[in-house]
Protein backbone atom coordinates (compact mmCIF):
# COMPACT_ATOMS: atom_id res chain seq x y z
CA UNK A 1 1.08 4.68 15.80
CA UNK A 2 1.84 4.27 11.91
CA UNK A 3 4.34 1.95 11.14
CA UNK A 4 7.37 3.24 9.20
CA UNK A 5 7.82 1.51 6.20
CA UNK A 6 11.02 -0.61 6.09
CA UNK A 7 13.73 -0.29 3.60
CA UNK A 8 16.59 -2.21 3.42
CA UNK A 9 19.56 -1.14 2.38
CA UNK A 10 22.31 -2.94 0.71
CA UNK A 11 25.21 -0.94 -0.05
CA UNK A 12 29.00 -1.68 0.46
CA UNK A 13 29.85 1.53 1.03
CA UNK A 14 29.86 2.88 4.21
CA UNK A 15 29.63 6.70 3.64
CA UNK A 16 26.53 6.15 0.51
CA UNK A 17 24.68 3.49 2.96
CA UNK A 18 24.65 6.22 6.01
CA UNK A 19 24.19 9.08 3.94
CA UNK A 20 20.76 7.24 2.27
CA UNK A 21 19.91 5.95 5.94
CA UNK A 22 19.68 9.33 7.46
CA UNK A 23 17.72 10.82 4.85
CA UNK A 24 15.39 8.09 4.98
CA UNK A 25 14.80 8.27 8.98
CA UNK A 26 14.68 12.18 8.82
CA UNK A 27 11.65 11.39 5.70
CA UNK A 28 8.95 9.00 7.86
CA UNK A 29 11.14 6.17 6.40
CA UNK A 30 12.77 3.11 9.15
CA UNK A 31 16.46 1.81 7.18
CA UNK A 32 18.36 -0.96 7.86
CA UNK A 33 21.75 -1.56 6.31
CA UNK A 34 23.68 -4.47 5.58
CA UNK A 35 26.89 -4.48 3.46
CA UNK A 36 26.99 -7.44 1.22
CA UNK A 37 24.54 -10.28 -0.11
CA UNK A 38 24.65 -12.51 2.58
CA UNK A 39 23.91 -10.24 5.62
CA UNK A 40 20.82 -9.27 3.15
CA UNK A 41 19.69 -12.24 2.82
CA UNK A 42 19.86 -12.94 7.10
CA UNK A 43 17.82 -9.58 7.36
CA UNK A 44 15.32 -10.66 4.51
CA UNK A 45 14.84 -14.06 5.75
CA UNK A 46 14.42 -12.34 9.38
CA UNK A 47 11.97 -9.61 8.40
CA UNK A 48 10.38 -8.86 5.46
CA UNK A 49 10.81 -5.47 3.79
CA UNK A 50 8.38 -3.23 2.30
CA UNK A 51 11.06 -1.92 -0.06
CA UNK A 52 14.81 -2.78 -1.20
CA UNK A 53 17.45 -0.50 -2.01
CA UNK A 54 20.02 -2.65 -3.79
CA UNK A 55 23.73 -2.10 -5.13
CA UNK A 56 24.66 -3.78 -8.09
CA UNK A 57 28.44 -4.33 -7.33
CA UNK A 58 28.46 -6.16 -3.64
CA UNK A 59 31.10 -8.16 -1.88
CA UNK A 60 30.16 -12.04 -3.28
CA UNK A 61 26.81 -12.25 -4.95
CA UNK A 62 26.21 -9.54 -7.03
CA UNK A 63 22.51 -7.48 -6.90
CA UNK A 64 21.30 -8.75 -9.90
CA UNK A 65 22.10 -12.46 -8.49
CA UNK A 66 19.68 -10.88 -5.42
CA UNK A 67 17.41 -9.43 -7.36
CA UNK A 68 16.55 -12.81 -9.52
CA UNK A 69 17.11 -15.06 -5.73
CA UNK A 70 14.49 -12.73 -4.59
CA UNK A 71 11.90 -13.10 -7.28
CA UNK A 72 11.96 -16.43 -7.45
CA UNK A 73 10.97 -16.90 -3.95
CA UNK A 74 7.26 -16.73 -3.13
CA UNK A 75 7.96 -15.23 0.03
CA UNK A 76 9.93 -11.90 -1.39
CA UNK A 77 8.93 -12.02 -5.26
CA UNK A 78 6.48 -8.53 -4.37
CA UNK A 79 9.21 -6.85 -2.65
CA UNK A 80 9.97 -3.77 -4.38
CA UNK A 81 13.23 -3.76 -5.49
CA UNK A 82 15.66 -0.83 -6.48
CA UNK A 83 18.75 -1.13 -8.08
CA UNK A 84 21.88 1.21 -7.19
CA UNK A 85 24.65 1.13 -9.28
CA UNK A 86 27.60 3.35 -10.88
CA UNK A 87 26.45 1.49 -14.78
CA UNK A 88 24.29 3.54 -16.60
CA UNK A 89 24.34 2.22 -19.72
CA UNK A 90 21.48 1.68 -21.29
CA UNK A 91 22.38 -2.39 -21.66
CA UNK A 92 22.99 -2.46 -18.25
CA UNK A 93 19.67 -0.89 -17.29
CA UNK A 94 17.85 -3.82 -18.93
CA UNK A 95 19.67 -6.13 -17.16
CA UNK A 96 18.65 -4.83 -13.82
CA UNK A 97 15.39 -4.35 -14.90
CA UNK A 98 15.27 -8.35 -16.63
CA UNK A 99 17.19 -9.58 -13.16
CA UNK A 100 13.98 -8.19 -11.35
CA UNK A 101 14.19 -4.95 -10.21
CA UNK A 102 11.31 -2.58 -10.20
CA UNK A 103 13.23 0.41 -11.10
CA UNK A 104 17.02 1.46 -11.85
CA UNK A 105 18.77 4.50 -9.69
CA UNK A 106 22.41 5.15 -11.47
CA UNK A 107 25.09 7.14 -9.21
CA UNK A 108 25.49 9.66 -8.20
CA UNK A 109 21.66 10.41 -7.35
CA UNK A 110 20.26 13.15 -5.71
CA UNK A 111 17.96 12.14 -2.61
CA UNK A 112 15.04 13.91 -3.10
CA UNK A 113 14.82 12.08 -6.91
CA UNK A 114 15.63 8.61 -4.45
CA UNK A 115 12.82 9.18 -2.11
CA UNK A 116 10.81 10.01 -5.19
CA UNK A 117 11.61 7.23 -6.30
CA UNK A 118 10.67 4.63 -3.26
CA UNK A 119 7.40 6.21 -2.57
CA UNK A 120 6.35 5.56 -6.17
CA UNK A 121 7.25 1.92 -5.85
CA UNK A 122 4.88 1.54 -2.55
CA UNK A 123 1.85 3.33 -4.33
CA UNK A 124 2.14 0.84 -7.11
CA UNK A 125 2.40 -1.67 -4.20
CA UNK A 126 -0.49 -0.88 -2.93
CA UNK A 127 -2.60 -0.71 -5.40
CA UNK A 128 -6.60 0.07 -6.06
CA UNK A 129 -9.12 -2.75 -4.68
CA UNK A 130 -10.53 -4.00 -7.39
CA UNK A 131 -12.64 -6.80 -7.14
CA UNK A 132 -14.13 -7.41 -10.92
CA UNK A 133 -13.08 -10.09 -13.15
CA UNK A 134 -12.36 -10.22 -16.86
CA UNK A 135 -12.33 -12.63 -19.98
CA UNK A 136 -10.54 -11.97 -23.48
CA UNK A 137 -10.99 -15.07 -25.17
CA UNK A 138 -9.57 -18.36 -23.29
CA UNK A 139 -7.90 -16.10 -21.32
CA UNK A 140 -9.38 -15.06 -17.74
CA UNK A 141 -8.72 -12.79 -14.63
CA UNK A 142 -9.82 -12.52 -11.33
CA UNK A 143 -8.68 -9.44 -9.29
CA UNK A 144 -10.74 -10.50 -6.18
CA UNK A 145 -8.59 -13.71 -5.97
CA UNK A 146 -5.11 -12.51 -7.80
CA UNK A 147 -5.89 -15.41 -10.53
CA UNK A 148 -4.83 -15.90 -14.08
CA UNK A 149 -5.61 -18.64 -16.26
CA UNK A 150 -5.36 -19.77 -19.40
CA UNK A 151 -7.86 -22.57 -21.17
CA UNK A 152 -8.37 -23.62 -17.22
CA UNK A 153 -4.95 -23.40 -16.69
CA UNK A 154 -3.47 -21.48 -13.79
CA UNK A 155 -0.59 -19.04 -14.89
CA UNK A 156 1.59 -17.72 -12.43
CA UNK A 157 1.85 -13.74 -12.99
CA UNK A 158 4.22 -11.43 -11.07
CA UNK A 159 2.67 -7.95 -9.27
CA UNK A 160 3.32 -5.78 -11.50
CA UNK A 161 2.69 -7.95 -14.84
CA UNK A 162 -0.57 -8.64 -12.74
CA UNK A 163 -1.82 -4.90 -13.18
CA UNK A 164 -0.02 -4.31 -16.98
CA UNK A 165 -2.32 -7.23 -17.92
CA UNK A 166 -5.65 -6.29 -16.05
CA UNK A 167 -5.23 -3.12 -17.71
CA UNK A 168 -4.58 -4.33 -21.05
CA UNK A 169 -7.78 -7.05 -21.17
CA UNK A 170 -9.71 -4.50 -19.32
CA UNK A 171 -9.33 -1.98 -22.71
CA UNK A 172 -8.55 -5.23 -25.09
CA UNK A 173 -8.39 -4.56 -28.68
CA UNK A 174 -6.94 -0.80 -28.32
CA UNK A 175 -3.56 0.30 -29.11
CA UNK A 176 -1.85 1.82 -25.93
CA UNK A 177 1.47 3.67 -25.82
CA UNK A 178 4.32 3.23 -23.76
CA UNK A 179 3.45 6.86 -21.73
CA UNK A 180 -0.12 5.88 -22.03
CA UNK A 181 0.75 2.23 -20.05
CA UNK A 182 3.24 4.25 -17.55
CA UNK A 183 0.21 6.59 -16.41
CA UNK A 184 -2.48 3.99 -16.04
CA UNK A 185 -0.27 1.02 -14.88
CA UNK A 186 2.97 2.52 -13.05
CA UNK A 187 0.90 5.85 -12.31
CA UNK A 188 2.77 9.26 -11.51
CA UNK A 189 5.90 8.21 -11.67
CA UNK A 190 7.86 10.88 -13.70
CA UNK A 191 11.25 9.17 -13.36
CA UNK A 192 10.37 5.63 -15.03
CA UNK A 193 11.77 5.56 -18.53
CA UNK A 194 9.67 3.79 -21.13
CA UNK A 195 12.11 1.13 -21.75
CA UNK A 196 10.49 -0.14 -18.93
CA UNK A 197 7.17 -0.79 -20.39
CA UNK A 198 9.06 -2.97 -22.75
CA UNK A 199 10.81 -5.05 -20.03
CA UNK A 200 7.04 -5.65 -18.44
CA UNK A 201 5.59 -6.84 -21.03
CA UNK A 202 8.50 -8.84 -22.02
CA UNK A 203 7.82 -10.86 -18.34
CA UNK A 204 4.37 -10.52 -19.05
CA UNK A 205 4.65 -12.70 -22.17
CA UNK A 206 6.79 -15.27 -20.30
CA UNK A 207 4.20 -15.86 -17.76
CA UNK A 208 1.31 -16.19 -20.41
CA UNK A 209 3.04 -18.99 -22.13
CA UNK A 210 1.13 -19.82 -25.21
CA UNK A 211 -1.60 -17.16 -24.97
CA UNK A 212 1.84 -14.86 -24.95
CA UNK A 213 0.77 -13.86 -28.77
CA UNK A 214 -2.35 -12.26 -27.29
CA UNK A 215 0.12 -9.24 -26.24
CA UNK A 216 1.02 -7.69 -30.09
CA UNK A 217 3.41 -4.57 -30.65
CA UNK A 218 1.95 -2.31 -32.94
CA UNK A 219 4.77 -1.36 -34.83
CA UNK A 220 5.76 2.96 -33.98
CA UNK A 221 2.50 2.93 -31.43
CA UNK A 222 2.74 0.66 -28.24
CA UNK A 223 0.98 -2.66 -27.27
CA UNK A 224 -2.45 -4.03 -27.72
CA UNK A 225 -4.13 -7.08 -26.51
CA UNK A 226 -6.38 -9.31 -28.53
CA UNK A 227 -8.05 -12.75 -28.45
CA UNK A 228 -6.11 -15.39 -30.75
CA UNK A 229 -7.18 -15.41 -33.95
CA UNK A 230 -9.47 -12.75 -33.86
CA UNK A 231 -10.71 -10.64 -36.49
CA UNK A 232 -8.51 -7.63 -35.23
CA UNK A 233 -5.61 -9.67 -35.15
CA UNK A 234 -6.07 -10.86 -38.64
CA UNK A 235 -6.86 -7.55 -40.58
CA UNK A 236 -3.79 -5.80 -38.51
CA UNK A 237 -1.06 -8.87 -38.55
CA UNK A 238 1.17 -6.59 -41.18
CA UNK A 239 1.38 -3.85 -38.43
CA UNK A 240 2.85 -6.05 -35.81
CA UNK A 241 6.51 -6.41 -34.51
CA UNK A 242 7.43 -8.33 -32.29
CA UNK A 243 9.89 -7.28 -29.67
């Protein structure tokens, strides 16, 4: 028999917790619900979910406080993780995105966009086997054994960083755009905004450390990536911006 993929859901109120439950069990989808941080954090430790429906305003720890627990942890740091929240502005939406959170669902929601929504994060969960490696300067991946490193050094790389940065040495040297990066990283998902490119590669350049100035904004065009102090890099440097 298939297994159901688990969701957890954390929401404090009743009526929006049961409401989401029942349309997940009636859609091939097994829910749990807990109603504040700390019973999450009994279920998580007890079983690990395949996805995370998260409020933002919870009884004690808030979701973002979750959310950034969670990804720091090497047990649940590829947990997809979506935040539910009342806050829609945009400020707010960064912050959920920054605290770790894979995508950002403000209420009221319809469903159907919801369910959109979590099956989109377990495709980009699962993604293509690949098992080729790649080099841009002193700066080298290996898909077959999840590795990044930098001058010999090993970088640690989150999941989704992982795939925005085999993409971009994979096609080094172009200039992609936000959409373009959505559709070849994130794939069909129609509800990401592109802000969320941004936040990506923001992470991205964290976990690179000092080979973060390999990633360049091209200024009204998207991101490229480039080996330091290459030719490219120095006949475009007066296009650049950083963000």
């Amino acid at each position: 028999m298939r297994k159901l993929p688990r969701v957890l859901v954390v929401e404090d109120e009743p009526s929006i917790a049961e409401l989401i439950a029942v349309n997940l069990r009636h859609n091939g989808f097994a829910p749990t619900i807990v109603f504040d941080g700390a019973a999450a954090q009994r279920e998580v430790d007890a079983v690990l979910p395949d996805v995370i429906l998260l409020d933002w305003m919870l009884p004690g720890e808030s979701g973002a406080v979750l959310a950034r627990q969670w990804r720091k942890s090497e047990r649940t740091k590829t947990v997809p993780i979506l935040m539910l929240t009342a806050r829609s502005d945009e400020s707010d939406k960064v912050q959920g995105l920054d605290a770790g959170a894979d995508d950002y669902i403000t209420k009221p929601f319809s469903t159907q966009e919801l369910l959109a929504r979590i099956r989109a994060v377990l495709r980009r969960r699962a993604p293509e086997i690949v098992n080729d490696s790649v080099q841009v300067g002193d700066l080298t991946l290996d898909a077959a054994t999840y590795r990044v490193s930098f001058r010999g050094r090993e970088l640690k790389v989150g999941p989704t960083e992982f795939k925005l940065l085999h993409y971009l040495m994979k096609h080094a040297e172009r200039v992609h755009s936000r959409g373009t990066l959505l559709d070849k990283v994130w794939g069909d998902h129609v509800f990401i905004e592109e802000r969320t490119v941004d936040v990506h590669v923001k992470r991205l350049r964290e976990s690179l450390g000092e080979a973060s100035t390999m990633v360049e904004t091209v200024r009204g065009a998207g991101y490229r990536l480039t080996a330091l102090n290459s030719p490219a890099r120095t006949a475009q440097g007066s296009t650049l911006s950083a963000t």
